[in-house]
Protein backbone atom coordinates (compact mmCIF):
# COMPACT_ATOMS: atom_id res chain seq x y z
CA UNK A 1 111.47 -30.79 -20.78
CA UNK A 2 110.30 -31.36 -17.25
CA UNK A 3 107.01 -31.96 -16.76
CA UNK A 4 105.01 -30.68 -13.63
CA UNK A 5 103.23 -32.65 -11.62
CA UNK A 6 99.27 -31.56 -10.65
CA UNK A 7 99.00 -29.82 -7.53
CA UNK A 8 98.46 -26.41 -5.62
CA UNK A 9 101.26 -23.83 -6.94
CA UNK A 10 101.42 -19.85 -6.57
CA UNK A 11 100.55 -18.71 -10.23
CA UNK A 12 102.99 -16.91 -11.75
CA UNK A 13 100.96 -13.82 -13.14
CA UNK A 14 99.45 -13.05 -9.24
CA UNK A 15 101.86 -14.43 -6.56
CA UNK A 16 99.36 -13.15 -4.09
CA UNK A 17 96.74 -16.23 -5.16
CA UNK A 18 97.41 -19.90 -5.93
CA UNK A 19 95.43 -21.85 -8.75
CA UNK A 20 95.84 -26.04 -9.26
CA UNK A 21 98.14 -26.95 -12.22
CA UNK A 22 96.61 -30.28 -14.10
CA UNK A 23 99.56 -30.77 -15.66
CA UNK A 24 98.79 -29.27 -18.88
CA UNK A 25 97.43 -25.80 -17.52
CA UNK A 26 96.03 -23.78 -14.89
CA UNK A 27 92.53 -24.54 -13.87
CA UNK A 28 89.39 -23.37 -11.33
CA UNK A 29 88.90 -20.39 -9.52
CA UNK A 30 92.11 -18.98 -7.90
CA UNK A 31 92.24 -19.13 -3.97
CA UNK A 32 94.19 -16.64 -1.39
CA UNK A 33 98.12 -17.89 -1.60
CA UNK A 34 97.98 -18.12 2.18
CA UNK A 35 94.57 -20.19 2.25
CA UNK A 36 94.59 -23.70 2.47
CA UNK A 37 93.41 -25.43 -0.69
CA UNK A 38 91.74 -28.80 -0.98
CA UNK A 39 93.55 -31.90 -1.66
CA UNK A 40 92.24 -32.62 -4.86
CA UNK A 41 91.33 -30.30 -7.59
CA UNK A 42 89.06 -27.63 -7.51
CA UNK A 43 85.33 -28.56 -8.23
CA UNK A 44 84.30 -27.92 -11.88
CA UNK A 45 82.79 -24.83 -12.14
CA UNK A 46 78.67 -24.93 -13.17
CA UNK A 47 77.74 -22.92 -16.14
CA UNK A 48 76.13 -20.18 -15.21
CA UNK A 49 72.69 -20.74 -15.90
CA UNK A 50 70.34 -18.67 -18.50
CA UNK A 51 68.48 -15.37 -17.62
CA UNK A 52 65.02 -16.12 -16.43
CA UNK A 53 62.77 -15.84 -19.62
CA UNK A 54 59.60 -13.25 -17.89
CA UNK A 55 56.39 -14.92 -17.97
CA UNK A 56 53.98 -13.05 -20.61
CA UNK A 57 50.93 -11.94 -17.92
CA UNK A 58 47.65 -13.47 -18.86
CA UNK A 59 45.09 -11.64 -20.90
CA UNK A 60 42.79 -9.46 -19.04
CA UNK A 61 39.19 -8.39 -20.64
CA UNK A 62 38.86 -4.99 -22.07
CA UNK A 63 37.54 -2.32 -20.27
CA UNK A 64 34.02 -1.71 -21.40
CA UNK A 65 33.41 1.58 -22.38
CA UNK A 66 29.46 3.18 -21.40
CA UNK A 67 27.78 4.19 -24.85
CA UNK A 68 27.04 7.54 -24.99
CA UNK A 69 23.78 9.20 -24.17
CA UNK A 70 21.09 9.20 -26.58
CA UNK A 71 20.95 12.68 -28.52
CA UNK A 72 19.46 15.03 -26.00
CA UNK A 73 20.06 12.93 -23.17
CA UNK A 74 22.35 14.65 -20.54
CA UNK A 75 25.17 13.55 -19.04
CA UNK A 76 24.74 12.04 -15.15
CA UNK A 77 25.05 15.54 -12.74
CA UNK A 78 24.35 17.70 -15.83
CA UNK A 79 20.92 18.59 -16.26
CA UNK A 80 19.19 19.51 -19.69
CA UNK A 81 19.53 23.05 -20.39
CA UNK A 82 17.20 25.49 -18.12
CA UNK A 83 16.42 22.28 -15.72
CA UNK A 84 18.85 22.80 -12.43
CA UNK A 85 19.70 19.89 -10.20
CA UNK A 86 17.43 18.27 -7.74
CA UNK A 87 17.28 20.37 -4.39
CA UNK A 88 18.10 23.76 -6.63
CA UNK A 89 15.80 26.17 -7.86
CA UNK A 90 15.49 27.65 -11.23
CA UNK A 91 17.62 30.94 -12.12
CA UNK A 92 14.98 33.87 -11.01
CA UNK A 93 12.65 31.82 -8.71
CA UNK A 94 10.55 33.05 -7.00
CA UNK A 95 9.24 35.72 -8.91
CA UNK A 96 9.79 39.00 -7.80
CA UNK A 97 6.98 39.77 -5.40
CA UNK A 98 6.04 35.65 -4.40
CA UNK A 99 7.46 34.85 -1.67
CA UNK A 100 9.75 31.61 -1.29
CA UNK A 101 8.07 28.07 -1.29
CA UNK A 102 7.52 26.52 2.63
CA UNK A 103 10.12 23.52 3.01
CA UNK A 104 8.74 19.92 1.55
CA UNK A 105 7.00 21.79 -1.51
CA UNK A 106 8.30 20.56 -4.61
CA UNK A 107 10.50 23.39 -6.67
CA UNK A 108 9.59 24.54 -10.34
CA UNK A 109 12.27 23.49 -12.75
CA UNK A 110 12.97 20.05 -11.73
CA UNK A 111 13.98 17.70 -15.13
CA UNK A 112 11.25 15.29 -15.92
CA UNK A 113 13.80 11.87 -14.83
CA UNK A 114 13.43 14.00 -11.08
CA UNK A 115 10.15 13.00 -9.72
CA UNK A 116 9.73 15.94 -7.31
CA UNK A 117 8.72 15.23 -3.53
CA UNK A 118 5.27 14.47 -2.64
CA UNK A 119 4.40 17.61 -0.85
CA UNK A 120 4.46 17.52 3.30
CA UNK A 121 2.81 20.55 4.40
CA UNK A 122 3.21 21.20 8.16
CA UNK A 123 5.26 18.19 7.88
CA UNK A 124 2.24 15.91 7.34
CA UNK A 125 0.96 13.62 4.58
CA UNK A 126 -1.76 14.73 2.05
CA UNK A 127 -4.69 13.54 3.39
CA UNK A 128 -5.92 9.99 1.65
CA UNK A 129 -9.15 10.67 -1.46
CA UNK A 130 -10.97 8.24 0.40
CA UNK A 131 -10.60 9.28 4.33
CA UNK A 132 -11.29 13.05 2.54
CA UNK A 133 -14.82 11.25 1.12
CA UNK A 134 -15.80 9.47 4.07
CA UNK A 135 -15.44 12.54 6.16
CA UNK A 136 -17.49 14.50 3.53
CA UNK A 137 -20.38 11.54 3.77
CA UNK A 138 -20.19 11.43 7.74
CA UNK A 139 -21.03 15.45 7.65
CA UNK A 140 -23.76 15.02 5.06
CA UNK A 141 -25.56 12.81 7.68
CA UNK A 142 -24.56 14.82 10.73
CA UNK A 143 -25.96 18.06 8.34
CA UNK A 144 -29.10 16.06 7.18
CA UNK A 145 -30.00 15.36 10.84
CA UNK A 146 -29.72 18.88 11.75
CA UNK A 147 -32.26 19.27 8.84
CA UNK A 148 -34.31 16.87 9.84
CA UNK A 149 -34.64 18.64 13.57
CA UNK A 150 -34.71 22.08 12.63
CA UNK A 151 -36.23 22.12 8.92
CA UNK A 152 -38.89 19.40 8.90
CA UNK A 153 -42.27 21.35 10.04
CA UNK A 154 -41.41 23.33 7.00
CA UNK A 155 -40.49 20.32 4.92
CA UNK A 156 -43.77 19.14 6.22
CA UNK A 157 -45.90 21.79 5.16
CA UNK A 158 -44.34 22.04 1.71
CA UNK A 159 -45.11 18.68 0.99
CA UNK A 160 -48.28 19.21 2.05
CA UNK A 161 -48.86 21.94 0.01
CA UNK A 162 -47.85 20.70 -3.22
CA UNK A 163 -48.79 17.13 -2.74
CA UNK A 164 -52.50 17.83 -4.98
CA UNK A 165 -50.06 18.52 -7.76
CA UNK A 166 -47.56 15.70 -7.41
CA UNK A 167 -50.85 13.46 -6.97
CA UNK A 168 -52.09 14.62 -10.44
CA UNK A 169 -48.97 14.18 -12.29
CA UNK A 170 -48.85 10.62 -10.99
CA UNK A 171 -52.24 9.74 -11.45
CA UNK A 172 -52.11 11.12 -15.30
CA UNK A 173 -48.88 9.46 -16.00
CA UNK A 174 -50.31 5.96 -15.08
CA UNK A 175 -53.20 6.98 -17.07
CA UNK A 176 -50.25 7.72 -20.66
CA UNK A 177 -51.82 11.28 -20.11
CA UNK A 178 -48.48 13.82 -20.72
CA UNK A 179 -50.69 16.65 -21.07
CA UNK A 180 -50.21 19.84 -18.59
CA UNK A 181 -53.91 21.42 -19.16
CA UNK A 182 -55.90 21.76 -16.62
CA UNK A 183 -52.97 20.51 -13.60
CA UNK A 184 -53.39 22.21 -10.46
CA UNK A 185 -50.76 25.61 -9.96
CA UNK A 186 -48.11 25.20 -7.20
CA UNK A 187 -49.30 28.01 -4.21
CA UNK A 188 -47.44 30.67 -3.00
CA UNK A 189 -47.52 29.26 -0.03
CA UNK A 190 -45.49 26.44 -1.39
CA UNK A 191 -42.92 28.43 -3.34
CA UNK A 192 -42.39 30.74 -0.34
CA UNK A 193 -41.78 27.28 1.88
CA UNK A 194 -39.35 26.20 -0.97
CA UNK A 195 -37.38 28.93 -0.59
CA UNK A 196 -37.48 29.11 3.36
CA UNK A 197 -36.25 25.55 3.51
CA UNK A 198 -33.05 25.83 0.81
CA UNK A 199 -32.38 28.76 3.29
CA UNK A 200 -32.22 27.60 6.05
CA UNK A 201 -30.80 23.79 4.64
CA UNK A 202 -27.91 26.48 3.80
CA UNK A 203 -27.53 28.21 7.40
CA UNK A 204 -27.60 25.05 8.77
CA UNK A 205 -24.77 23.79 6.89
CA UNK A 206 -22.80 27.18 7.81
CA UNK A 207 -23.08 26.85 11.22
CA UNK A 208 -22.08 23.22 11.54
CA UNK A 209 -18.97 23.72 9.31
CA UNK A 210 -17.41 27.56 9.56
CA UNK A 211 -17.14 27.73 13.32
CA UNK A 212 -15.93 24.60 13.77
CA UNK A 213 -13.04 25.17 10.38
CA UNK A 214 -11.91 28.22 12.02
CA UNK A 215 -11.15 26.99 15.42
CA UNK A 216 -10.01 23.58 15.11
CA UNK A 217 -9.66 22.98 11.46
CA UNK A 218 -11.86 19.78 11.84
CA UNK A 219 -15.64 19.04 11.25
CA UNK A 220 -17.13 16.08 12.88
CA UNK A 221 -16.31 13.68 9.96
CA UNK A 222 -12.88 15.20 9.74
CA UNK A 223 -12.43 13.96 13.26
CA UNK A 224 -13.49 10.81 12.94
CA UNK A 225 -11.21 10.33 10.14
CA UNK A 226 -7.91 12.57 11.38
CA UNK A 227 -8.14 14.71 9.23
CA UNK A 228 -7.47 18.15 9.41
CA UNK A 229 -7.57 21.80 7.31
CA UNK A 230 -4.48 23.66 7.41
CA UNK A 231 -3.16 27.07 5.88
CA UNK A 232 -0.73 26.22 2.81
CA UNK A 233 1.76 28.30 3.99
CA UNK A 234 3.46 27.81 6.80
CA UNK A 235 2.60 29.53 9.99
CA UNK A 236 -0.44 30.92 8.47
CA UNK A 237 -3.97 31.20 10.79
CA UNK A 238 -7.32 29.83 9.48
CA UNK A 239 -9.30 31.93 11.39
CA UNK A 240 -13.41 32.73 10.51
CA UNK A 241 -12.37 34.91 7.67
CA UNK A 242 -10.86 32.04 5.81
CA UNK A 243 -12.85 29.39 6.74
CA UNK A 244 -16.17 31.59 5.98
CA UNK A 245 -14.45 31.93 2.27
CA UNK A 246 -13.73 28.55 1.88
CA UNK A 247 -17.46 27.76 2.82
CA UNK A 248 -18.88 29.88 0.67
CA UNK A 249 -17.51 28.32 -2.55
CA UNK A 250 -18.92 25.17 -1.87
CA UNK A 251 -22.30 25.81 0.31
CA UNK A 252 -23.37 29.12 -1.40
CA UNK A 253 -24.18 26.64 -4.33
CA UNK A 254 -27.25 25.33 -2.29
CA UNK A 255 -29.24 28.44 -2.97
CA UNK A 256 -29.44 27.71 -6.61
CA UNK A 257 -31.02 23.93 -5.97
CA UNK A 258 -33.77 25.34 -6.95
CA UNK A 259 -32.58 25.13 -10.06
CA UNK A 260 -30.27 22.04 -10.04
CA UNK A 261 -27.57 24.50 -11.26
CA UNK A 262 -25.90 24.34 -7.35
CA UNK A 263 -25.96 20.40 -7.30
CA UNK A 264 -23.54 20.90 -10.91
CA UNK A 265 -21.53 23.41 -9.84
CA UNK A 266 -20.67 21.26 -6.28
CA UNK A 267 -20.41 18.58 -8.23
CA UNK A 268 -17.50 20.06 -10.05
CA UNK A 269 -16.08 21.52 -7.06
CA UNK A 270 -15.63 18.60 -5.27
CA UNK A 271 -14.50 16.13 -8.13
CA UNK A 272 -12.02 18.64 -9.12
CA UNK A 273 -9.32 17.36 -5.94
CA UNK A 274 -8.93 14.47 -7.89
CA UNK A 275 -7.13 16.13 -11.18
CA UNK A 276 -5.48 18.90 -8.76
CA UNK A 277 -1.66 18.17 -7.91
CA UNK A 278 0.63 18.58 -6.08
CA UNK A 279 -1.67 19.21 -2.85
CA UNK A 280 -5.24 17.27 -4.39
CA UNK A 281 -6.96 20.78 -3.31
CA UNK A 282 -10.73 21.21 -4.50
CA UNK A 283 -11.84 24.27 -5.62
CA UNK A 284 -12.98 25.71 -1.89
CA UNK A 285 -9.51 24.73 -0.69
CA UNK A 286 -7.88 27.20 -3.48
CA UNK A 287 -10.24 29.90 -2.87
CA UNK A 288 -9.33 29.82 1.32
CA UNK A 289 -5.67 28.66 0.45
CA UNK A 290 -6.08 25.77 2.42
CA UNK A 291 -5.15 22.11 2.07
CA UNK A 292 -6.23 18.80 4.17
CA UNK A 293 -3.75 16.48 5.96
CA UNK A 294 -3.74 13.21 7.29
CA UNK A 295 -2.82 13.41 11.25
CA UNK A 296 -0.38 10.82 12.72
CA UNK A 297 -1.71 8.04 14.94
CA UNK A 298 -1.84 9.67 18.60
CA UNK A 299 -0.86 13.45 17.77
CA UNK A 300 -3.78 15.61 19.03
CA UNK A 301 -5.01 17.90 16.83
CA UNK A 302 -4.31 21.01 18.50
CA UNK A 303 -0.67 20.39 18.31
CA UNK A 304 -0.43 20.31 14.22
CA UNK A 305 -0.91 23.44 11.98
CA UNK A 306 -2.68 26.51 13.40
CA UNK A 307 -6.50 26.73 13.95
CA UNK A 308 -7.26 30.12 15.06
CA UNK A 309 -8.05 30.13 18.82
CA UNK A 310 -7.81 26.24 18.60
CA UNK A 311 -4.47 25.66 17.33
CA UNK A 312 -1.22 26.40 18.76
CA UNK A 313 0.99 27.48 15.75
CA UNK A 314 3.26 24.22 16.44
CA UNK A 315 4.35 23.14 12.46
CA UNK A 316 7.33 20.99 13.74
CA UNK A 317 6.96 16.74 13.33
CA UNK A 318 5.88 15.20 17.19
CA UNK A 319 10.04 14.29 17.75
CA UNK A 320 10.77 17.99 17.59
CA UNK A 321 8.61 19.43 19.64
CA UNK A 322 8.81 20.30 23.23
CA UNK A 323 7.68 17.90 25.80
CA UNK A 324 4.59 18.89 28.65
CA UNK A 325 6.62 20.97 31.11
CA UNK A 326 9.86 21.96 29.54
CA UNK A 327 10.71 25.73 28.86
CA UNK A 328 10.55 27.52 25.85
């Protein structure tokens, strides 16, 4: 048997390639039979190496899921049943017959975990307790001057009127004598003076506050302090009708001094902004309708709410409004 030497040779089962015979067998990848092989043998072949094993991805941490709600407890953007969102009013409000709230008023209905909106009237902040007090004690004085001009030749004579008996009762109560027999009787004359000063103490007060209420919506201490009465509705007028009404709730009073009844029931008037909300109004402010704001630093007056003859109707904030000059 003749043995064949290693080399390049055309295999027999494809003439068209060529494969290198080792002498014992065919071996390597088969080349073109018109290419030109190398001169040795063909380089071993590598094993074809394993499939990538996939990398296992690293843990990640749960998604934690929100507990629910407590019982009764709604859902954020669903309000509790017959609340409506914030900004939406109630099914059926206003009544029929009330007319729609002004802008910046806080709507009926809101859930209790919605605060509503501190009221804005006009666009202006309630006015402070304390300004609202020391405007009140700054037309007490200016009012008790007045008095003291106009009413004190009357407050004169009824002093010296009833001074015998206010001298008796002092003399017997440094003496431990509590006995009334025998005291000297208050004249006529003194009674009728009593009754001539509360009236005129109250026509005094009138005609420092109404006047001034109606056309400017500001009293002397209410200057001094920037404040200023408005109309709670918007656009409204103050006018001497309204400001003679919300007078008279709190200075008709003084004719029963007399009596100490009108200091109680002033008393109660006046303490009463401080449980009112949302506008802090005291009880003269509900009977006119009206409610006291705080005026911005360097806003006149005249230009904010609407005073009768003094205002001028303007309810828009100071950026909004038009400047000196421009047309309407």
């Amino acid at each position: 048997m003749t043995s064949i030497s290693p080399g390049w040779y055309k295999d027999p089962a494809d003439p068209s390639t060529q494969r290198y015979w080792d002498g014992g067998g065919w071996i390597g990848a088969p080349l073109p039979a018109d290419a030109t092989p190398p001169d040795g043998p063909p380089p071993a072949e590598e094993p074809p190496s394993p499939p990538a094993q996939p990398v296992p991805a690293a843990p990640t941490a749960p998604t934690p899921v929100a507990a629910p709600p407590p019982p009764g407890h709604p859902l954020p953007g669903h309000p509790l049943p017959g609340h409506p969102l914030p900004g939406h009013p109630p099914p059926g409000y206003p009544p029929p017959g009330y007319p729609a709230p002004p802008p910046g008023y806080p709507t009926p209905g809101y859930p209790a975990y919605y605060p509503p909106p501190e009221p804005r009237p006009h666009g202006l902040a309630l006015a402070p307790l304390g300004a609202r007090l020391a405007a009140r004690l700054i037309d007490i004085g200016a009012v008790l001057l007045l008095n003291v001009v106009i009413n004190g030749w009357f407050v004169w004579q009824f002093v010296v009127e009833s001074w015998p008996v206010w001298a008796e009762i002092w003399q017997r109560s440094l003496a431990g004598d509590r006995s009334t027999e025998g005291l000297p009787q208050v004249t006529e004359r003194a009674s009728g003076l009593q009754m001539v000063i509360i009236l005129l103490a109250a026509a005094i007060w009138w005609a420092y506050e109404v006047p001034a209420v109606a056309n400017t919506g500001q009293t002397l201490g209410k200057r001094l302090t920037r404040l200023k009465i408005v109309p709670v509705e918007p656009g409204g007028q103050l006018g001497f009708a309204r400001s003679f009404r919300r007078w008279n709730t709190l200075g008709l009073p003084t004719l029963l001094w007399i009596c100490c009844v009108g200091f109680v029931l002033q008393f109660i008037d006046c303490v009463y902004l401080l449980f009112d909300r949302p506008l802090r109004q005291a009880l003269h402010d509900k009977s006119a309708r009206t409610v006291v704001v705080q005026l911005p630093a360097g806003v006149p007056a005249t230009a904010v709410g609407t005073g009768g003859t003094g205002g001028t109707g303007v309810d828009k904030p100071p950026a909004d409004r038009d400047t000196p000059g421009s047309s309407a």
